[in-house]
Protein backbone atom coordinates (compact mmCIF):
# COMPACT_ATOMS: atom_id res chain seq x y z
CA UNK A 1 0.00 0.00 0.00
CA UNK A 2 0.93 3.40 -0.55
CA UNK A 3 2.41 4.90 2.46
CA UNK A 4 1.21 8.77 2.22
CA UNK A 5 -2.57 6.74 0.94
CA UNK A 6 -2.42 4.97 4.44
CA UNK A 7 -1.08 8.07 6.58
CA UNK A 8 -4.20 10.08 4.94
CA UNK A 9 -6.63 7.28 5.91
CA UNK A 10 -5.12 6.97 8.84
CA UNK A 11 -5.49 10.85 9.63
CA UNK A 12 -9.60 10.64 8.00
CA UNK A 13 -10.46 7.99 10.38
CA UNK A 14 -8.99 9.52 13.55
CA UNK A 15 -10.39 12.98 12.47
CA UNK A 16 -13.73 10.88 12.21
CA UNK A 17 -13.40 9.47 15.69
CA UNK A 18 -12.58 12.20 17.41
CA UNK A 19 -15.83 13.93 15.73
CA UNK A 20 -17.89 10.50 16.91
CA UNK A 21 -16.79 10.98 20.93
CA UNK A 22 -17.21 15.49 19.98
CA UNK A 23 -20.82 15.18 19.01
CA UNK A 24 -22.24 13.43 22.23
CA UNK A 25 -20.06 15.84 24.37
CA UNK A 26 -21.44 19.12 22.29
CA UNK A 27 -24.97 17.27 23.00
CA UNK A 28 -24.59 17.33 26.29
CA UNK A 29 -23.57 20.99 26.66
CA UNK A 30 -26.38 22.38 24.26
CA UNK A 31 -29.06 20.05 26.72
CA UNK A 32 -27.11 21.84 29.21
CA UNK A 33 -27.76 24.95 29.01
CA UNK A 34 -31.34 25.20 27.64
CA UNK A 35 -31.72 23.28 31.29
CA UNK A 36 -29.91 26.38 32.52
CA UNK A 37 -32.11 28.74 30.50
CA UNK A 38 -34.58 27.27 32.19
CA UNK A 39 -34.02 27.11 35.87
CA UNK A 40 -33.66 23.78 35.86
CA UNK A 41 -29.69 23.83 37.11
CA UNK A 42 -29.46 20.15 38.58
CA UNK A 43 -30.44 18.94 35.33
CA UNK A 44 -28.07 20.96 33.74
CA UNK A 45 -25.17 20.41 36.11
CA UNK A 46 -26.21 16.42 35.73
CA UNK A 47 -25.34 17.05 31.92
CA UNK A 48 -22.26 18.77 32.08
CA UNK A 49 -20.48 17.03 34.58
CA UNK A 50 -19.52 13.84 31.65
CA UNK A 51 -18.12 16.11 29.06
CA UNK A 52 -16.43 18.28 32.05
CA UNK A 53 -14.80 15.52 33.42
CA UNK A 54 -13.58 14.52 29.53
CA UNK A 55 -12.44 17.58 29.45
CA UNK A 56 -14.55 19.64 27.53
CA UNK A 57 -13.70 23.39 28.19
CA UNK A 58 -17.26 24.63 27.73
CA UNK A 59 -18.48 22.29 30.23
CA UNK A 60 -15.90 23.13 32.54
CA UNK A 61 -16.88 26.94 32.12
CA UNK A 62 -20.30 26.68 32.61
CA UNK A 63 -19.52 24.64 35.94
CA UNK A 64 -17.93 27.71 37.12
CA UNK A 65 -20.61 29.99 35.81
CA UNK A 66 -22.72 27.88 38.38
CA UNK A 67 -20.35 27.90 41.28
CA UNK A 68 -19.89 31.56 40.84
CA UNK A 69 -23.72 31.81 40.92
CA UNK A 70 -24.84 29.85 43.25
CA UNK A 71 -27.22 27.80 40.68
CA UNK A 72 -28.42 25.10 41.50
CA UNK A 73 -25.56 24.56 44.03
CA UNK A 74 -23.94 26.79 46.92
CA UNK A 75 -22.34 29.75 45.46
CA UNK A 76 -18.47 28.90 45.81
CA UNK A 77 -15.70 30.87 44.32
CA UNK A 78 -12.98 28.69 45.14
CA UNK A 79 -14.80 26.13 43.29
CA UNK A 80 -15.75 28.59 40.29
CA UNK A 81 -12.29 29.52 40.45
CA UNK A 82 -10.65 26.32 40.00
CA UNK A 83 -13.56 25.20 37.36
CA UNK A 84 -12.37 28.39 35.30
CA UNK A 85 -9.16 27.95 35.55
CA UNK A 86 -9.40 24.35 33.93
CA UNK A 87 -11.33 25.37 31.28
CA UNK A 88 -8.75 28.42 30.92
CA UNK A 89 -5.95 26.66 30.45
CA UNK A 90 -7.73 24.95 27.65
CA UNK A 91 -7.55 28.28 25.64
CA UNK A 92 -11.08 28.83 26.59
CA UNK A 93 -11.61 33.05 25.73
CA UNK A 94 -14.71 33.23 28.33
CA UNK A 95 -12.88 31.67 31.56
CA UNK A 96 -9.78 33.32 31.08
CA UNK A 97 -11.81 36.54 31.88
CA UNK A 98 -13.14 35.10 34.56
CA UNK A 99 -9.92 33.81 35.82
CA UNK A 100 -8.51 37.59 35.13
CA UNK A 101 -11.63 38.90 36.98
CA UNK A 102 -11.31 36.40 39.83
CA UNK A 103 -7.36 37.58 39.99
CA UNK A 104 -8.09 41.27 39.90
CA UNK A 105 -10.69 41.26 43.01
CA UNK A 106 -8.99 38.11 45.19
CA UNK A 107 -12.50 35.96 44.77
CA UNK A 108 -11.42 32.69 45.24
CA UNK A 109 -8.03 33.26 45.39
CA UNK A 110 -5.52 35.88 46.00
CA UNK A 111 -5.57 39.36 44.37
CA UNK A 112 -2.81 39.28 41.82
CA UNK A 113 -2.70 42.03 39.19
CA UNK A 114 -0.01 40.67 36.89
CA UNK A 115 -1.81 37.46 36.78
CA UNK A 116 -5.54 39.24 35.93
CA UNK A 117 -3.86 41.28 33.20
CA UNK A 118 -2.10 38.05 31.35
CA UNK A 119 -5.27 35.97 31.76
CA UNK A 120 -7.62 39.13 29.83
CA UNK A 121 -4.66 38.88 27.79
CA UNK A 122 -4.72 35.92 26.76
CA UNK A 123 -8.62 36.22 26.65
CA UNK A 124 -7.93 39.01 24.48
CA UNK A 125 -6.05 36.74 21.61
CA UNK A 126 -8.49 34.39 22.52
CA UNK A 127 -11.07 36.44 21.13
CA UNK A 128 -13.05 37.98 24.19
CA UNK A 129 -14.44 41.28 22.95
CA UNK A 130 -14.65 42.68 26.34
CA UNK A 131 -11.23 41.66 27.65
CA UNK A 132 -9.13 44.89 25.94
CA UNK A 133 -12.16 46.86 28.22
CA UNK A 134 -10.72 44.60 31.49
CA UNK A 135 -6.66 44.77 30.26
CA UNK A 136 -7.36 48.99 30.62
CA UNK A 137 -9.09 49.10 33.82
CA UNK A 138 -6.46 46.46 35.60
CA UNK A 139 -3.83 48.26 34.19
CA UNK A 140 -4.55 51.32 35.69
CA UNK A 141 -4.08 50.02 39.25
CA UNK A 142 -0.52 48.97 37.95
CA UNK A 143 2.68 49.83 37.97
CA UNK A 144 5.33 49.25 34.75
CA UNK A 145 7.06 46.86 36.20
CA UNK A 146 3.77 44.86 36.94
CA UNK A 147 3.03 45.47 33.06
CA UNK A 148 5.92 43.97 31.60
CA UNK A 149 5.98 40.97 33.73
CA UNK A 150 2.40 40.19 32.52
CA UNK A 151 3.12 40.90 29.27
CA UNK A 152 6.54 38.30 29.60
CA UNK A 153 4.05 35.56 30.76
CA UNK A 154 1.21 36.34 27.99
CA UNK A 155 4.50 36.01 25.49
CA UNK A 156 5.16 32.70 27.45
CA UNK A 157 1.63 31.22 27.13
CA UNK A 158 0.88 32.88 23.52
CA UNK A 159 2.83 30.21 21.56
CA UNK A 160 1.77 27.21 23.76
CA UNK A 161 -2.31 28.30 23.63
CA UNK A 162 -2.47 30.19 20.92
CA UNK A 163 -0.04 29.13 18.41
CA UNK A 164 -1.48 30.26 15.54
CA UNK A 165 -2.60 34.00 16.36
């Protein structure tokens, strides 16, 4: 057999599986939040827990979205925190602002300025349309020095999470 033929197949059929396990996952989330939508927040916490624990950034966001809320379970920002955060480091563009957010106010953890401004940031790249808004208000409780340090670590997570923008 041709060996670039069976690399291509090879590349079509795990680019097929990986769409087979995506689709129930994406199910999930969009049963999710219309069970959000609705009030119904057990149900919807019941649905994103699977794809969550695959994984699945937007799962993992809207579990902090709940903590943060208190919906449909006790409002806990250490919780919504740490569900951010892993959704974050997934190059998910909505929790990184809420990791920034959660940075620049100490919710959940410690304030820690450089650490909001490279999380809007990378939001920012990400695509966030609000995060320049957040970059300009956190860095005006800032100094330089605080600046440039964020911007080193955005230039150290940029290639890793964002490697094409």
């Amino acid at each position: 057999m041709n060996l670039p033929l069976a690399n291509a197949k090879t590349r079509l059929m795990a680019l097929g599986l990986a769409l087979a396990i995506a689709a129930p996952a994406q199910a999930e989330i969009e049963k999710g939040r219309v069970l959000m939508e609705s009030h119904k927040f057990e149900e919807a916490m019941a649905e994103f827990l699977p794809a969550a624990r695959s994984g699945n950034a937007d799962a993992e966001e809207l579990i902090g979205v709940m903590y943060a809320m208190g919906l449909g379970v006790e409002r806990d920002d250490e919780r919504a925190f740490e569900w951010y955060l892993r959704a974050s480091m997934k190059g998910h563009p909505g929790a990184q602002s809420g990791v920034g957010w959660y940075f620049e106010v100490g919710r959940g953890t410690a304030v820690d300025l450089v650490r909001a401004y490279l999380w809007y940031g990378l939001s920012a790249i990400g695509g966030d349309p609000d995060a320049a808004i957040s970059i300009e208000e956190v860095a005006k409780k800032m100094t330089a020095e605080q600046i440039r340090r964020a911007e080193v670590l955005i230039n150290d997570y940029r290639p890793w999470m964002y490697p094409f923008r």
